[in-house]
N, C-alpha and C. Protein backbone atom coordinates (compact mmCIF):
# COMPACT_ATOMS: atom_id res chain seq x y z
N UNK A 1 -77.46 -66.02 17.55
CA UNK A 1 -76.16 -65.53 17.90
C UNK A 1 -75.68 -64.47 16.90
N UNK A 2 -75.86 -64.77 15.72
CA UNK A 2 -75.79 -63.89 14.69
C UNK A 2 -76.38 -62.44 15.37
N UNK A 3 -77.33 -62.03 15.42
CA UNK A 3 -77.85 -60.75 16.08
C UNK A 3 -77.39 -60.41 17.00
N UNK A 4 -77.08 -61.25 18.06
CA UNK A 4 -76.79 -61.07 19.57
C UNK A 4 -75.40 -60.68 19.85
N UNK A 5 -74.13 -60.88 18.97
CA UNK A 5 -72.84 -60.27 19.04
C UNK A 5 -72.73 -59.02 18.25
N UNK A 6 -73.14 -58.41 17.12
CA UNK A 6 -73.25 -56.99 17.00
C UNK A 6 -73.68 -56.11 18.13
N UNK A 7 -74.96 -56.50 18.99
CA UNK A 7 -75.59 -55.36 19.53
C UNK A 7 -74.82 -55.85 21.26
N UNK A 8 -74.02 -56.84 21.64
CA UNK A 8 -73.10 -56.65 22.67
C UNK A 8 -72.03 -55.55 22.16
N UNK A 9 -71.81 -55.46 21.05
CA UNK A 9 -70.66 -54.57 20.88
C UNK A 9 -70.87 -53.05 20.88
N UNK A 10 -72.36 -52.85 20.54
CA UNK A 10 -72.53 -51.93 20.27
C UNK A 10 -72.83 -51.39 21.97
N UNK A 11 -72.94 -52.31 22.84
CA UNK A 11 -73.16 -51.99 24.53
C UNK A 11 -71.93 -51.80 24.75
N UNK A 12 -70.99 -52.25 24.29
CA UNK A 12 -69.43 -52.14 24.92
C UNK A 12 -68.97 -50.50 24.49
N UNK A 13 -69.05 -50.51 23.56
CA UNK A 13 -68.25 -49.10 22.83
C UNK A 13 -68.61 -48.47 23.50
N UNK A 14 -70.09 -47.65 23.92
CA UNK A 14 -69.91 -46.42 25.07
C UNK A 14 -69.11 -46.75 26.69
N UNK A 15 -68.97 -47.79 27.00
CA UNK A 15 -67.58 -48.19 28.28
C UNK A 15 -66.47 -47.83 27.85
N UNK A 16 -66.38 -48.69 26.64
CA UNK A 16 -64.78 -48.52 26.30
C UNK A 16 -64.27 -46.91 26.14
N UNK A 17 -65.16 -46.43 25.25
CA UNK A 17 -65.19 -44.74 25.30
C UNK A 17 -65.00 -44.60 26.73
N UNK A 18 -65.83 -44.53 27.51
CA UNK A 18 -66.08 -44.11 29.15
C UNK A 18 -64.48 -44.22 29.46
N UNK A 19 -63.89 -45.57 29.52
CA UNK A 19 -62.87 -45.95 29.89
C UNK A 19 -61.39 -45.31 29.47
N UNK A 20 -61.65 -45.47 28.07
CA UNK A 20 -60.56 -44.49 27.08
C UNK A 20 -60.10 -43.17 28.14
N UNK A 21 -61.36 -42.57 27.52
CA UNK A 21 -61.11 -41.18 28.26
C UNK A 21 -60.65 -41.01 29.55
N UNK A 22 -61.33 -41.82 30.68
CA UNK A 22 -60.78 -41.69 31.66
C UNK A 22 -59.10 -42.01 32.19
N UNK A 23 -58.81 -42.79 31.38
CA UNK A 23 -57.43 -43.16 30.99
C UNK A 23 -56.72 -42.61 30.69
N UNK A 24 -57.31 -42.07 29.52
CA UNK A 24 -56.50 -40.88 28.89
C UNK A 24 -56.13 -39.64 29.66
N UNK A 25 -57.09 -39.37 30.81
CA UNK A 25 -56.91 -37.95 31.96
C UNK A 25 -55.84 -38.10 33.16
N UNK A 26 -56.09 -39.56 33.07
CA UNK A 26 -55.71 -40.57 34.29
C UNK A 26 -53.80 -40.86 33.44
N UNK A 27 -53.51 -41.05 32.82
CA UNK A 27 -52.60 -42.03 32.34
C UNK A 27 -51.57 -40.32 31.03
N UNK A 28 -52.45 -39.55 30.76
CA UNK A 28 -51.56 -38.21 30.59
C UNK A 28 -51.32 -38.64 29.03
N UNK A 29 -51.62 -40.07 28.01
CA UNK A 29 -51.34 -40.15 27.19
C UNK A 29 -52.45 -40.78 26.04
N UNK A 30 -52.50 -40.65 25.11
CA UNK A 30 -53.44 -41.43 24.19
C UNK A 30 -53.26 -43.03 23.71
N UNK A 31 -51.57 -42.88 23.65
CA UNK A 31 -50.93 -44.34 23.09
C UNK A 31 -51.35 -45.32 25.04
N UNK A 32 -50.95 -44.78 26.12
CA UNK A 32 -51.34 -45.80 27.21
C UNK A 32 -52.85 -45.80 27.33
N UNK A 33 -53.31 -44.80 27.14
CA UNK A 33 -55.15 -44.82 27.41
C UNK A 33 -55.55 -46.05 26.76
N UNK A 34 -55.09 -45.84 25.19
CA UNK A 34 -55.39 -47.15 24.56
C UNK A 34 -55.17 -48.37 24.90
N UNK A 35 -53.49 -48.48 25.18
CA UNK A 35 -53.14 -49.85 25.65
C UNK A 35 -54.02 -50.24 26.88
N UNK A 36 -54.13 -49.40 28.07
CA UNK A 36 -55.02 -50.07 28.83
C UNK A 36 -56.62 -50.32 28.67
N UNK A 37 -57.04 -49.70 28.20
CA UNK A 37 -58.74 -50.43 27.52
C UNK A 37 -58.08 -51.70 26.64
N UNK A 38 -57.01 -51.65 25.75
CA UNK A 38 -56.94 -52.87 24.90
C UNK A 38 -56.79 -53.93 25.89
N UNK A 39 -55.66 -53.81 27.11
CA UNK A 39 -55.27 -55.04 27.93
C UNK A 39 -56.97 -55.14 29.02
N UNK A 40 -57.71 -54.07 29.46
CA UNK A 40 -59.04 -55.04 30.15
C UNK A 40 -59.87 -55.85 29.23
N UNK A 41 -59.66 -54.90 27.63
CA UNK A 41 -61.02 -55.50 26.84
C UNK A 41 -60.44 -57.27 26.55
N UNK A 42 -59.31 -57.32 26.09
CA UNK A 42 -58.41 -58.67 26.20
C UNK A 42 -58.34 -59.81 27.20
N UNK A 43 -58.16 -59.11 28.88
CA UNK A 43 -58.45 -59.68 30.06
C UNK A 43 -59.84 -60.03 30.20
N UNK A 44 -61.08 -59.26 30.00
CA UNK A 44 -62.67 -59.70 29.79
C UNK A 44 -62.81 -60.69 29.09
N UNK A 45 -62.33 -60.91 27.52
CA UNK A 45 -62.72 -61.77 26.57
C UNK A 45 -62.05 -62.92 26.61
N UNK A 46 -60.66 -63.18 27.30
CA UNK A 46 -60.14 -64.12 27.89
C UNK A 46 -60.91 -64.78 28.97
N UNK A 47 -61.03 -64.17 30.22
CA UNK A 47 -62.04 -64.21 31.28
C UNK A 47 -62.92 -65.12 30.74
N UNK A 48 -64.15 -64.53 29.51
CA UNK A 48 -65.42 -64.91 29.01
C UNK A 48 -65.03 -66.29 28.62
N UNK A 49 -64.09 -66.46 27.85
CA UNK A 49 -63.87 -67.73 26.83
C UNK A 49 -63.14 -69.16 27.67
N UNK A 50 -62.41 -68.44 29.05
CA UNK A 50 -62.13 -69.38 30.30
C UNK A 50 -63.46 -69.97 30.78
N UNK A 51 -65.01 -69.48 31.12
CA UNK A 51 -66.19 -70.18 31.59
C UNK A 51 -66.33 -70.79 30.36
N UNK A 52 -66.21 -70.92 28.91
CA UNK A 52 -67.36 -71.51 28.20
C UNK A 52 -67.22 -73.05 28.00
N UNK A 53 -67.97 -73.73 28.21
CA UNK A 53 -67.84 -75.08 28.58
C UNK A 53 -67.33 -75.80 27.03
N UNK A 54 -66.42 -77.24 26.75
CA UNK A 54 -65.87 -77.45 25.64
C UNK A 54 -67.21 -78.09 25.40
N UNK A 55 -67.13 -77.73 23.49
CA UNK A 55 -68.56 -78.71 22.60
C UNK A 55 -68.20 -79.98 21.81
N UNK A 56 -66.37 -79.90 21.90
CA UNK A 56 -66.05 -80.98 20.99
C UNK A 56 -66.32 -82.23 21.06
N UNK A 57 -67.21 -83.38 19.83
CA UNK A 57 -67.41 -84.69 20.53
C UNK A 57 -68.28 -84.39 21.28
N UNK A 58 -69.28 -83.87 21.85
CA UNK A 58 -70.41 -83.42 22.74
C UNK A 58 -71.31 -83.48 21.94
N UNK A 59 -72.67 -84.71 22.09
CA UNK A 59 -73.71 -84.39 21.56
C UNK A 59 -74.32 -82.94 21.38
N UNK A 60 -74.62 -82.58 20.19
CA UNK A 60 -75.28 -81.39 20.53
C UNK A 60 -76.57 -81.42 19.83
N UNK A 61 -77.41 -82.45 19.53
CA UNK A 61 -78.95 -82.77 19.03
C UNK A 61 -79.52 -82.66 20.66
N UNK A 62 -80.24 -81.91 21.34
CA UNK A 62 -80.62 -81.86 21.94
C UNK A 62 -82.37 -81.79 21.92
N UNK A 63 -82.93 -82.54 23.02
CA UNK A 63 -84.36 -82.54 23.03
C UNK A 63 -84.96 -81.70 24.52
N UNK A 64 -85.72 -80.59 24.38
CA UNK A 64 -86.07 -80.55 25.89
C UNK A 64 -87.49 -81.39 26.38
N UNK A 65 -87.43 -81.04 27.61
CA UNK A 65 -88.48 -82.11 28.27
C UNK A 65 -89.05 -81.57 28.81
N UNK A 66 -90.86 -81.19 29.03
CA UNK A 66 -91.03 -80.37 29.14
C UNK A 66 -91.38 -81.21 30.95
């Protein structure tokens, strides 16, 4: 996991760019361009953290079987 959340971010930034800008052409301002990439990137990571199943008290020694 350590490795695997730097290089998601580094996939996001050229969208968010993508997005910015288009916002920014779309929306006539820099301060709303921003706010709206901030409120989807916020709505996504909310979104993400709504599926993740709870670990608390949950065995987590797991064995697979083959």
């Amino acid at each position: 996991m350590t490795t695997t959340v730097p290089n998601f971010v580094r996939g996001a930034v050229p969208l968010m760019v993508a997005g910015f800008l288009y916002f920014k052409g779309t929306l006539g301002s820099v301060a709303y361009a921003g706010m709206a990439v901030g409120v989807a990137t916020f709505a996504l990571s909310f979104w993400g953290l709504y599926g993740i199943e709870e670990t608390y008290g949950k065995e987590l020694d797991y064995t697979e079987s083959a």
